[in-house]
Protein backbone atom coordinates (compact mmCIF):
# COMPACT_ATOMS: atom_id res chain seq x y z
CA UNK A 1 3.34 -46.59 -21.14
CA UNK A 2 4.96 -44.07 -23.64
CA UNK A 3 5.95 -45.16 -27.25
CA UNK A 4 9.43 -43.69 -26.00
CA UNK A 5 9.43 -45.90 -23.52
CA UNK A 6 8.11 -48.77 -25.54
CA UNK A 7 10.65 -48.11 -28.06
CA UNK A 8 13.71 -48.16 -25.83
CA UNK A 9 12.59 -51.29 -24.45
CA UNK A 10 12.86 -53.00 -27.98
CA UNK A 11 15.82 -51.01 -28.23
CA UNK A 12 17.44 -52.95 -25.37
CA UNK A 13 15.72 -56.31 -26.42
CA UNK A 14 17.22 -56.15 -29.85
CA UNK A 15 20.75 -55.01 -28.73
CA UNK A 16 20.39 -58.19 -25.97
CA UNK A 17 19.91 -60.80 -28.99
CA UNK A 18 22.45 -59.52 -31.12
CA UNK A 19 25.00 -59.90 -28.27
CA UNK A 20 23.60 -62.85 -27.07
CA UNK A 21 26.03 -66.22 -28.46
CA UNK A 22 22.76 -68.53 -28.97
CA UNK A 23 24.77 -70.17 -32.01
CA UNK A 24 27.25 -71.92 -29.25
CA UNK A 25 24.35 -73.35 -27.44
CA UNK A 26 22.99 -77.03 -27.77
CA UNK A 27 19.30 -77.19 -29.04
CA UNK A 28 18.94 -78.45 -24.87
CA UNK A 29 19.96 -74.95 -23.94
CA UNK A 30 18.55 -73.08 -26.02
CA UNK A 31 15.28 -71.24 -24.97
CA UNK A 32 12.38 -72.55 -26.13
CA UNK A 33 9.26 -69.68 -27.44
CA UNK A 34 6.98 -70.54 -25.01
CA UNK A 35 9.55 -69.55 -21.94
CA UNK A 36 11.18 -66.68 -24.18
CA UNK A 37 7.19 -65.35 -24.41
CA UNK A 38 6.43 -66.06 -20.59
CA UNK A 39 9.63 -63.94 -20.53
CA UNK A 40 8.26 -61.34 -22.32
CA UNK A 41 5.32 -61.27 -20.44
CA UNK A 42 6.84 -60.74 -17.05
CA UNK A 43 9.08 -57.62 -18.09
CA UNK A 44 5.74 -56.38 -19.69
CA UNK A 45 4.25 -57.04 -16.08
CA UNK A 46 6.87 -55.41 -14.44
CA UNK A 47 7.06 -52.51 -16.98
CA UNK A 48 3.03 -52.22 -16.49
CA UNK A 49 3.55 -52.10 -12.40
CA UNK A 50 6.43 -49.32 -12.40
CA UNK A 51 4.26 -47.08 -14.92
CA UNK A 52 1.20 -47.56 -12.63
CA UNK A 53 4.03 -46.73 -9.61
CA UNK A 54 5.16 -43.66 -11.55
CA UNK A 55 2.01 -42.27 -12.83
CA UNK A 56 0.74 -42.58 -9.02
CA UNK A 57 4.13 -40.53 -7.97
CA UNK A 58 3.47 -37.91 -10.68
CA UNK A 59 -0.41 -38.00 -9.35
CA UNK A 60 0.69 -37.51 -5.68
CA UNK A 61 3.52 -34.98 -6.84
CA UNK A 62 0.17 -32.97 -8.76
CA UNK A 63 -1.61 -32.83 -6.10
CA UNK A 64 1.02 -31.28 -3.44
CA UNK A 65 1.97 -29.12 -6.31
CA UNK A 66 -1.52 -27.84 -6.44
CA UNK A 67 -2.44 -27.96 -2.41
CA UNK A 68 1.31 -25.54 -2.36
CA UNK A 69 -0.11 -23.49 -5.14
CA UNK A 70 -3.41 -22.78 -3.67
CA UNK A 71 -1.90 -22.11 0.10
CA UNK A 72 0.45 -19.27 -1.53
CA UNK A 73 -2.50 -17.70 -3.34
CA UNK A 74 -4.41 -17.61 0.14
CA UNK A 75 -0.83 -16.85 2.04
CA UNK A 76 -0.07 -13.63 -0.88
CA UNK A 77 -4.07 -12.66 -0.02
CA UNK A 78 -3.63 -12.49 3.50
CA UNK A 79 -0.43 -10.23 2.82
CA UNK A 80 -1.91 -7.92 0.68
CA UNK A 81 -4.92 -7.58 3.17
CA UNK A 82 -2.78 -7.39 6.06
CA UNK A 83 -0.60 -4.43 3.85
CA UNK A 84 -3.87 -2.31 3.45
CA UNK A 85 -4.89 -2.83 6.72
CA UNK A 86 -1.57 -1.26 7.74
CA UNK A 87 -1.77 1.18 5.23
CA UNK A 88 -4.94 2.23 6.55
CA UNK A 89 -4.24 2.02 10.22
CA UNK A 90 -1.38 4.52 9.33
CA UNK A 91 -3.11 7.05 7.42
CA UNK A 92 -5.56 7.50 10.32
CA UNK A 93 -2.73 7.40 12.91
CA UNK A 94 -0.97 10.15 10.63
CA UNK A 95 -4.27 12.00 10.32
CA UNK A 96 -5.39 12.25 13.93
CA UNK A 97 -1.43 13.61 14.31
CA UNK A 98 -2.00 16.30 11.83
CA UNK A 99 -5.06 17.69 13.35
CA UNK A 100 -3.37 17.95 16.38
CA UNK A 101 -0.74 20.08 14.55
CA UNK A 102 -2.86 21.86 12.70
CA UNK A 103 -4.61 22.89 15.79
CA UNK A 104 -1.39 24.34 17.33
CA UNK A 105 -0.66 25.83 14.49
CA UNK A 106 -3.97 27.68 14.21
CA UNK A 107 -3.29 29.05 18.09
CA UNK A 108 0.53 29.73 16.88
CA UNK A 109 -1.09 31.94 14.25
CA UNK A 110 -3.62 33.77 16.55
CA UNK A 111 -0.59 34.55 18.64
CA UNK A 112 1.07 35.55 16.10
CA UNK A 113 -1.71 38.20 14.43
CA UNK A 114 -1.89 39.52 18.22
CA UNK A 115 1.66 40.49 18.40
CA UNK A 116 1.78 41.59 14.95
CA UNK A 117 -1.26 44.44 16.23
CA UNK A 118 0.28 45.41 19.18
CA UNK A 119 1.11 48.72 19.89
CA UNK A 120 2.92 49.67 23.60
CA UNK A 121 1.68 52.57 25.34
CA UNK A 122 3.32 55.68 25.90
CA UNK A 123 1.49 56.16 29.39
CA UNK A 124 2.72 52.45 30.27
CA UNK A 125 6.17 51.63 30.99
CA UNK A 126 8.12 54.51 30.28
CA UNK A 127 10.78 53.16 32.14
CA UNK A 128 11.44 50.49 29.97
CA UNK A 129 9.73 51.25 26.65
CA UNK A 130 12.55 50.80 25.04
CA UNK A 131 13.65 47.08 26.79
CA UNK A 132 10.01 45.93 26.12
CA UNK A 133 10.09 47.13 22.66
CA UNK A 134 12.59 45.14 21.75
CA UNK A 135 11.22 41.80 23.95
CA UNK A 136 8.36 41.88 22.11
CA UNK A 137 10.06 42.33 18.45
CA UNK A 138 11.91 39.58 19.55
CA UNK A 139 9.13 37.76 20.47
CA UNK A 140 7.55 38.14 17.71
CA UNK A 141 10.26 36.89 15.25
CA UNK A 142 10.81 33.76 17.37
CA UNK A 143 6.84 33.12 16.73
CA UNK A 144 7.37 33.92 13.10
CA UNK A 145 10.20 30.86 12.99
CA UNK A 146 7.84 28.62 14.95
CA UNK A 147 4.91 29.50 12.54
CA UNK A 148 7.58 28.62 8.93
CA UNK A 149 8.25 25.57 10.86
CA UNK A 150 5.11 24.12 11.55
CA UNK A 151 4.36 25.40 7.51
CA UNK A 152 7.51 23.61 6.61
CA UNK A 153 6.13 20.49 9.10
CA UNK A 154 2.86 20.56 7.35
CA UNK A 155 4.39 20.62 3.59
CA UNK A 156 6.43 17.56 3.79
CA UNK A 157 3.46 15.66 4.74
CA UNK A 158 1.33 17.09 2.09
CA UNK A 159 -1.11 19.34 4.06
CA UNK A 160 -1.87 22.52 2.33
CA UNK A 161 -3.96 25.69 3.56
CA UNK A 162 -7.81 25.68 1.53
CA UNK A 163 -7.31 29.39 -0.24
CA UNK A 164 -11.50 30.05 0.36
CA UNK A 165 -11.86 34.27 0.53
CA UNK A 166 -13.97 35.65 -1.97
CA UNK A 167 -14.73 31.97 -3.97
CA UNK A 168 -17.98 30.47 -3.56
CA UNK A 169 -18.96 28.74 -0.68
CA UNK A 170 -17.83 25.07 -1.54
CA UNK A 171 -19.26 22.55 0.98
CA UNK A 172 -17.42 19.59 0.23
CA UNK A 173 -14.43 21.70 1.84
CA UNK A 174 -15.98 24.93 3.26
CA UNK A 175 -18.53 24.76 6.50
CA UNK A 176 -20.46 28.06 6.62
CA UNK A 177 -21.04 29.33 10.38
CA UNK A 178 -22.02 33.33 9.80
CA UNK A 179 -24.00 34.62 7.16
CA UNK A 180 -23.72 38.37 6.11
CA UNK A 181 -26.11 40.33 3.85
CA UNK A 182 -24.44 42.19 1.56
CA UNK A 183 -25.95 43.83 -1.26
CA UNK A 184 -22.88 44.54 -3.69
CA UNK A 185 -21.61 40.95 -3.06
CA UNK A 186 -22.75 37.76 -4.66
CA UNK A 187 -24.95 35.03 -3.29
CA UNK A 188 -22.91 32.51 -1.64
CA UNK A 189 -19.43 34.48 -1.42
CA UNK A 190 -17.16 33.59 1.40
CA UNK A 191 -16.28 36.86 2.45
CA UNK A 192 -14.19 36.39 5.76
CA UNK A 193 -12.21 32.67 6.99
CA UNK A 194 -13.34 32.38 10.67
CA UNK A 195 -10.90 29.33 10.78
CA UNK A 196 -8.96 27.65 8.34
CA UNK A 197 -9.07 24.33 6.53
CA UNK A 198 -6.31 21.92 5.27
CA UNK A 199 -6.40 19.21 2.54
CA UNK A 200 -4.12 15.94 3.06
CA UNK A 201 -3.21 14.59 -0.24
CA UNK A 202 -6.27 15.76 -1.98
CA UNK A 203 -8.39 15.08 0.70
CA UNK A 204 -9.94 17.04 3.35
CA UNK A 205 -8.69 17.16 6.63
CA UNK A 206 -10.16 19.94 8.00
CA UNK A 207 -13.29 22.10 7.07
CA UNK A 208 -13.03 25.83 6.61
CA UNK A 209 -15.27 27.66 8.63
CA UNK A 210 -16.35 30.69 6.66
CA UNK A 211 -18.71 33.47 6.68
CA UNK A 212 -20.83 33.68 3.67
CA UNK A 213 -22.89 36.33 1.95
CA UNK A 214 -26.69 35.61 1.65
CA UNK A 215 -29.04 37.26 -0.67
């Protein structure tokens, strides 16, 4: 039992004899000490039994508090693990989607050099060298919006070409396939891309396949 408590108890005791009108009484009905302290005794027993009540109740209360506490920690766990996992799960989803661009892109881009080198022949066609001129400059600039979309594509999702001509070779982002022996070049020089690579938010999504000068 608190001294608060305690002391609001005498509180109420003391107001209870000042209002009480024992002066009126006979000495016959007036209480005697021994029943005033038996008195006493049971409100102390009573007092006792509701602070062993209420400190159980605060006890229980404790303990669901700290069962509720613990089973959010676990619960906010779980949701941070489940939040990587999906994180995760979507970054290799998104990845395996990018290669697949990528890839087109790469066969856009071979297209696109072929066209770019093509040259009609006078002996061919005379007929209509002039209609299939102009199909195939046509052509050609409908591959050239396909390839600045597909760059465009790429860009938003952070994928960027590796820039690998005439650096060293590099193998955490460079794979070298040919060698060449050059004389007047460095060891190590990637002097021809044979295919290009990509990085995905400063990581590597595709090797570069290079050709590289050996000593």
């Amino acid at each position: 039992m608190s001294d608060a408590q305690k002391n609001r108890l005498l509180e109420e005791f003391q107001a209870y004899l000042e209002q009480a009108d024992l002066g009126g009484t006979t000495g016959s009905e007036q209480p005697d000490l021994s029943t005033l302290l038996g008195e006493m005794a049971g409100l102390k027993s009573e007092v006792k039994a509701e602070a062993r009540h209420f400190k159980t109740t605060l006890d229980t209360l404790g303990d669901a508090l700290t069962a509720l506490r613990t089973d959010n920690e676990a619960l906010i766990g779980e949701l941070a693990a489940h939040g990587e996992r999906l994180q995760q799960l979507r970054s290799e989803t998104l990845r395996a989607v990018l290669l697949d661009v990528v890839d087109v892109y790469d066969r856009l881009t071979v297209g696109f050099g072929i066209l770019q080198n093509y040259h009609p022949v006078s002996a061919l066609f005379s007929h209509s060298r002039k209609q299939d001129v102009r199909f195939i400059e046509s052509f050609k600039e409908g591959q050239s919006m396909t390839l600045k979309r597909f760059e465009q594509l790429l860009q938003r999702h952070h994928v960027y070409a590796l820039e690998c001509v005439g650096k060293p070779l590099d193998p955490r982002t460079m794979s070298a396939v040919e060698i060449s022996r050059d004389p007047k070049l460095d060891n190590g020089r990637v002097i021809e891309e044979l295919r290009k690579g990509f990085l995905f938010e400063d990581t590597v999504l595709r090797l570069a396949e290079v050709k590289v000068n050996k000593l």
